[in-house]
C-alpha atoms as a PDB file:
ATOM      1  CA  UNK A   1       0.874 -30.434  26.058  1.00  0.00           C
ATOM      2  CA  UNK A   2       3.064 -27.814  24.065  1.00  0.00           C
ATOM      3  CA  UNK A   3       2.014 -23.822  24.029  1.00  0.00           C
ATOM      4  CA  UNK A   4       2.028 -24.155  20.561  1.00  0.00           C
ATOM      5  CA  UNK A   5       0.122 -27.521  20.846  1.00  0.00           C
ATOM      6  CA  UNK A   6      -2.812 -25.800  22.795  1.00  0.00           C
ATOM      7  CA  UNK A   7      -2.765 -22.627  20.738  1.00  0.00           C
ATOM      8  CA  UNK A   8      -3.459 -24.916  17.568  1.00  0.00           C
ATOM      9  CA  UNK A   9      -6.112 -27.238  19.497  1.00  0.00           C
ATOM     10  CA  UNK A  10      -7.930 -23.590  20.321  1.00  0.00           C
ATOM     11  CA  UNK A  11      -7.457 -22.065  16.597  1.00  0.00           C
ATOM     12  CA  UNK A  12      -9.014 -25.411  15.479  1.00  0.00           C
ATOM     13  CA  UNK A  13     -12.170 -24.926  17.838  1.00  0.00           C
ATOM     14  CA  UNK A  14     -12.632 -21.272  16.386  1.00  0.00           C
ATOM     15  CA  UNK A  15     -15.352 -20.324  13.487  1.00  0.00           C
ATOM     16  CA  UNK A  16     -14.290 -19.637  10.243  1.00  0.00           C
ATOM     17  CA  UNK A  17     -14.318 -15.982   9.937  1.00  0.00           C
ATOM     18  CA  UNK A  18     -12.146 -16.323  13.117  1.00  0.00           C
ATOM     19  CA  UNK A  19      -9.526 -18.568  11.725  1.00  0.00           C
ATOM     20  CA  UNK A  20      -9.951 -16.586   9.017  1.00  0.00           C
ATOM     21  CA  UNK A  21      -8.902 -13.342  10.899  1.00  0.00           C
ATOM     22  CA  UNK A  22      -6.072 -15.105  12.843  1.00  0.00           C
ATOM     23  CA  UNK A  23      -4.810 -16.373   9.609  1.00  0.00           C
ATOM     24  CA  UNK A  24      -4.419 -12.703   8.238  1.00  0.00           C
ATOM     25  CA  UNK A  25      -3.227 -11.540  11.603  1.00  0.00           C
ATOM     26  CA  UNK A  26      -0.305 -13.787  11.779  1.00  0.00           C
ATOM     27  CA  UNK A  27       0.414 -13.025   7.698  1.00  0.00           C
ATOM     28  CA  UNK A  28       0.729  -9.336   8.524  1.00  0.00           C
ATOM     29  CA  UNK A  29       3.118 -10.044  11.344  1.00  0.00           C
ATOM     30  CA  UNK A  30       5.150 -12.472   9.788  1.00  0.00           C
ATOM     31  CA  UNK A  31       5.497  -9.704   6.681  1.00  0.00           C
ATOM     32  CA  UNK A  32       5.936  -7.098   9.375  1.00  0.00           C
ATOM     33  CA  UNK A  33       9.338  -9.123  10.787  1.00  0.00           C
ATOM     34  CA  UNK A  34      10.326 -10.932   7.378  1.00  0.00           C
ATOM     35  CA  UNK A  35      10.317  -7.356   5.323  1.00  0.00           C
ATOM     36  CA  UNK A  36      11.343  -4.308   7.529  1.00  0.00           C
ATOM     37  CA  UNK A  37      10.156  -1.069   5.856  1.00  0.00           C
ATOM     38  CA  UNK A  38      14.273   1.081   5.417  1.00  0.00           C
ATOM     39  CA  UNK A  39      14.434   3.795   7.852  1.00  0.00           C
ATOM     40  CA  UNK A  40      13.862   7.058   5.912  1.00  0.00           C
ATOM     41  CA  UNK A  41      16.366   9.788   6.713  1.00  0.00           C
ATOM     42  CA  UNK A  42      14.191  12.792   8.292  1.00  0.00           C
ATOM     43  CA  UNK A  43      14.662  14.798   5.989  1.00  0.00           C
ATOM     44  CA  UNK A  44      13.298  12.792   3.229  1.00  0.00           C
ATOM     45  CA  UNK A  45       9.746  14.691   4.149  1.00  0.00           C
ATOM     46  CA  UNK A  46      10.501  17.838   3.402  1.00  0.00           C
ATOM     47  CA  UNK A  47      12.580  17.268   0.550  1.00  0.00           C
ATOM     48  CA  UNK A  48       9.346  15.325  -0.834  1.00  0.00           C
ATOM     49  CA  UNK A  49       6.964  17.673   0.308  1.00  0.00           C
ATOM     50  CA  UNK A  50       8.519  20.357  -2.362  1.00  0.00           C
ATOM     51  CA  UNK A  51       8.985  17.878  -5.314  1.00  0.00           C
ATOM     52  CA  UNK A  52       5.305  19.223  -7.656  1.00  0.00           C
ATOM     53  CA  UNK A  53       5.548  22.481  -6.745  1.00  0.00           C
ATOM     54  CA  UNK A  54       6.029  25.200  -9.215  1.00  0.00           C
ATOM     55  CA  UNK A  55       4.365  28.930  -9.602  1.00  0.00           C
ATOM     56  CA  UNK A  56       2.041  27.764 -12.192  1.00  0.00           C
ATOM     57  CA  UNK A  57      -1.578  27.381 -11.312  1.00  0.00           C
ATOM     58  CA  UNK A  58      -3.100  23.954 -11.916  1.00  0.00           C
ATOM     59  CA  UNK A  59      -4.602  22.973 -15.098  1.00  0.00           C
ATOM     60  CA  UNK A  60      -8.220  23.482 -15.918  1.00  0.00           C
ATOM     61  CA  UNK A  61     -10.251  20.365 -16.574  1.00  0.00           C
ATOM     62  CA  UNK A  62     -10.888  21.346 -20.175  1.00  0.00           C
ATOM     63  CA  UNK A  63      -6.804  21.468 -20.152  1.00  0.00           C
ATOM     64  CA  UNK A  64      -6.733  17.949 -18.373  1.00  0.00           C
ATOM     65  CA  UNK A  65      -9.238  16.279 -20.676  1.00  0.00           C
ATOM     66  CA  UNK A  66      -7.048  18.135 -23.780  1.00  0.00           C
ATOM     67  CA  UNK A  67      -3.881  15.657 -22.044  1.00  0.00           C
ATOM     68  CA  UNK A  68      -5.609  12.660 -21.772  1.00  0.00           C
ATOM     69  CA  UNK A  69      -6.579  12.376 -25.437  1.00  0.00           C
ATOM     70  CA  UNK A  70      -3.108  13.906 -26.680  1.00  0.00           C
ATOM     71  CA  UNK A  71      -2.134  10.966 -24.445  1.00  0.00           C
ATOM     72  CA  UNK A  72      -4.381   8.451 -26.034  1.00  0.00           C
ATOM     73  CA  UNK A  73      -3.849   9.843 -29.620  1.00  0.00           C
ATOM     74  CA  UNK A  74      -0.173   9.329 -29.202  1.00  0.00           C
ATOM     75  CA  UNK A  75      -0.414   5.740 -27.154  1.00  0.00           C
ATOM     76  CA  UNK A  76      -3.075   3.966 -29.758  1.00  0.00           C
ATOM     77  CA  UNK A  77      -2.762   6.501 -33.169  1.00  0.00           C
ATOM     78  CA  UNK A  78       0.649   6.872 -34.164  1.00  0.00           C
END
């Protein structure tokens, strides 16, 4: 009998949740191999890293909730 015989005759013989588990194991490894995350360059980090900031200090929630309904105003009013 075949590895890969055997290894289905023993999946076969497990409970659900098991299977179920195996199942998602392979998945992930088969989406691990089939779509390779692209190397970042190493710098990428710290070029990120400085992307929001500025010298303004962050908006109040009164100032937040002010956006949101400018926001929604705009998006369902006009």
């Amino acid at each position: 009998m075949s590895e890969l015989q055997e290894l289905r005759k023993k999946a076969l013989n497990l409970s659900v949740s098991d299977r179920l588990l195996l199942l998602k194991a392979i998945a992930d490894s088969l989406n691990r191999e089939l779509r390779p995350r692209p190397q970042l360059p190493p710098e990428f980090l710290d070029k990120f890293r400085g992307i929001g900031k500025t010298d303004n200090p962050p908006p109040t929630d009164a100032e937040v909730e002010a956006m949101l309904e400018e926001r929604l105003v705009e998006k369902y009013l006009k």
